[in-house]
Protein backbone atom coordinates (compact mmCIF):
# COMPACT_ATOMS: atom_id res chain seq x y z
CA UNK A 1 105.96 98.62 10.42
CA UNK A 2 103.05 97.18 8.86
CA UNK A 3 99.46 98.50 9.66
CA UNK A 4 98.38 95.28 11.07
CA UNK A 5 101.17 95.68 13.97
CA UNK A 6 100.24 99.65 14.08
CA UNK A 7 96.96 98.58 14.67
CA UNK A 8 97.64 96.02 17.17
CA UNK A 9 99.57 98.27 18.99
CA UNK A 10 96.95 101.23 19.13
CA UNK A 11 94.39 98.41 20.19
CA UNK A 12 97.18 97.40 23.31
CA UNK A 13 97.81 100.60 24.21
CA UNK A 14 94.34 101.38 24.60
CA UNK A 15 93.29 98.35 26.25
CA UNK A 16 96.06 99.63 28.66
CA UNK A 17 94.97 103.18 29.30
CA UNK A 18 91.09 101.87 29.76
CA UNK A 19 92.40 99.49 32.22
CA UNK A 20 94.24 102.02 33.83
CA UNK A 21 91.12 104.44 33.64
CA UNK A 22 88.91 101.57 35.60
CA UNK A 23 91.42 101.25 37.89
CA UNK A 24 91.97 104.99 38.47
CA UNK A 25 88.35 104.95 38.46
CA UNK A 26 87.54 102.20 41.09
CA UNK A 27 90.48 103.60 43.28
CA UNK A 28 88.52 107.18 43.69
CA UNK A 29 85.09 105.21 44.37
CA UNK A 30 87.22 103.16 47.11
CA UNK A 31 88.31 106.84 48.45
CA UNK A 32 84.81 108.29 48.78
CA UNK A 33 83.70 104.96 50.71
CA UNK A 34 86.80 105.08 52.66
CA UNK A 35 85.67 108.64 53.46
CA UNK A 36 82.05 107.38 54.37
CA UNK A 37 83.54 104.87 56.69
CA UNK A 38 85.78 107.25 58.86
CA UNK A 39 82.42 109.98 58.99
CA UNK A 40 80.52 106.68 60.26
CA UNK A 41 83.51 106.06 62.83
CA UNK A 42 83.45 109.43 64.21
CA UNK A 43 79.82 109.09 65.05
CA UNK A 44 80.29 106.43 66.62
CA UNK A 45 83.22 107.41 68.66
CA UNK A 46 80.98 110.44 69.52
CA UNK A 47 78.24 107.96 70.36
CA UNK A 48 80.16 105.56 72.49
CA UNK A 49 81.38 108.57 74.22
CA UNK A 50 78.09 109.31 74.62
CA UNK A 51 77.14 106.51 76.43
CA UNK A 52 80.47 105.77 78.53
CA UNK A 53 79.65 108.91 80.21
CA UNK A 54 75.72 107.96 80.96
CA UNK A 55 76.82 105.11 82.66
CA UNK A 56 79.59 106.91 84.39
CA UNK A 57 76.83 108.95 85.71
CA UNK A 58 74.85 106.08 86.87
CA UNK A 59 77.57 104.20 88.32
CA UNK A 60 77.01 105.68 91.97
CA UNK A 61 73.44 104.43 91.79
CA UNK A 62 73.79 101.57 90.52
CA UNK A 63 76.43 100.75 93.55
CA UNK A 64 74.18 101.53 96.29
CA UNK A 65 71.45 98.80 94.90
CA UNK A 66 72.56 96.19 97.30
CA UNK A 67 72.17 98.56 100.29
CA UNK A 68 68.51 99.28 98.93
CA UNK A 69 67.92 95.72 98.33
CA UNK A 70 69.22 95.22 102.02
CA UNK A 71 66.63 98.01 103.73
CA UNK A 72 64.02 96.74 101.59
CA UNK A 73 64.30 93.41 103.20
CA UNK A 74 64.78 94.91 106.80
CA UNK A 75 61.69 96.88 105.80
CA UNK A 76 59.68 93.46 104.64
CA UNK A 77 60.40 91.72 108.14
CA UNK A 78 59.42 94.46 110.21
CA UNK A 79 56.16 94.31 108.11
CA UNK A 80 55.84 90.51 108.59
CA UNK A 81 56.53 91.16 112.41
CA UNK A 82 54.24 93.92 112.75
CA UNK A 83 51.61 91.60 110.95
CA UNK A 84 52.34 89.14 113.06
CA UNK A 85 51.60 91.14 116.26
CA UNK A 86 48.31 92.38 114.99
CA UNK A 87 46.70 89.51 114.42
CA UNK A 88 47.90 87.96 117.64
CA UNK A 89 46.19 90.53 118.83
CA UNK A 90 43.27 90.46 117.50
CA UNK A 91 42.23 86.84 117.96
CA UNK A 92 43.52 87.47 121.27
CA UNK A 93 40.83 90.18 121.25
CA UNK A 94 38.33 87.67 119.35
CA UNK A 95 38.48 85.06 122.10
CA UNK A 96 37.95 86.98 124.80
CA UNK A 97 34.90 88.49 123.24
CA UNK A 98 34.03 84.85 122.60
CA UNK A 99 34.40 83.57 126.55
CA UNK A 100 32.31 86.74 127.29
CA UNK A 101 34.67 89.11 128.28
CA UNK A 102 35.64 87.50 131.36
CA UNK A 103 39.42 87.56 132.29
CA UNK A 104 39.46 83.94 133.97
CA UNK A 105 39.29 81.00 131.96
């Protein structure tokens, strides 16, 4: 063979085995990130688990807000009611100071 086609051939064959090197290369960067990616993944499995059982916890409480809501409201008439009666009572009071005490009209 002439030198010219040696040459040519060394030239191919190491184009080849640099592309191969990059390759090889860019496949073990790909593995590390890979690697990054399932360590983030865990953590956030852990995480998630994390919070699924928080709100397991507060599941029970957050079910009984509607009965709280419901004394709460109970609670707010009996104040209005109550309120109500007091100051009937007192202008009831206030009048009859007014007419003088007297119980006739």
């Amino acid at each position: 063979m002439s030198t010219i086609t040696e040459n040519d051939l060394k030239d191919l064959k190491d184009l080849i085995n640099s592309r191969f090197d990059e390759l090889e290369k860019n496949q073990n960067e790909m593995k590390q990130r890979l690697g990054v990616v399932e360590t983030q993944l865990t953590d956030l499995r852990i995480n998630v688990g994390k919070i699924e059982s928080t709100l397991q916890a507060q599941q029970p409480l957050v079910q009984k807000i509607p009965d709280l809501a419901e004394k709460v409201g109970e609670l707010k008439n009996w104040k209005q009611i109550v309120i109500i009666g007091i100051t009937a009572s007192v202008s009831g009071l206030i009048g009859w100071l007014i007419r003088g005490g007297n119980l006739r009209p």
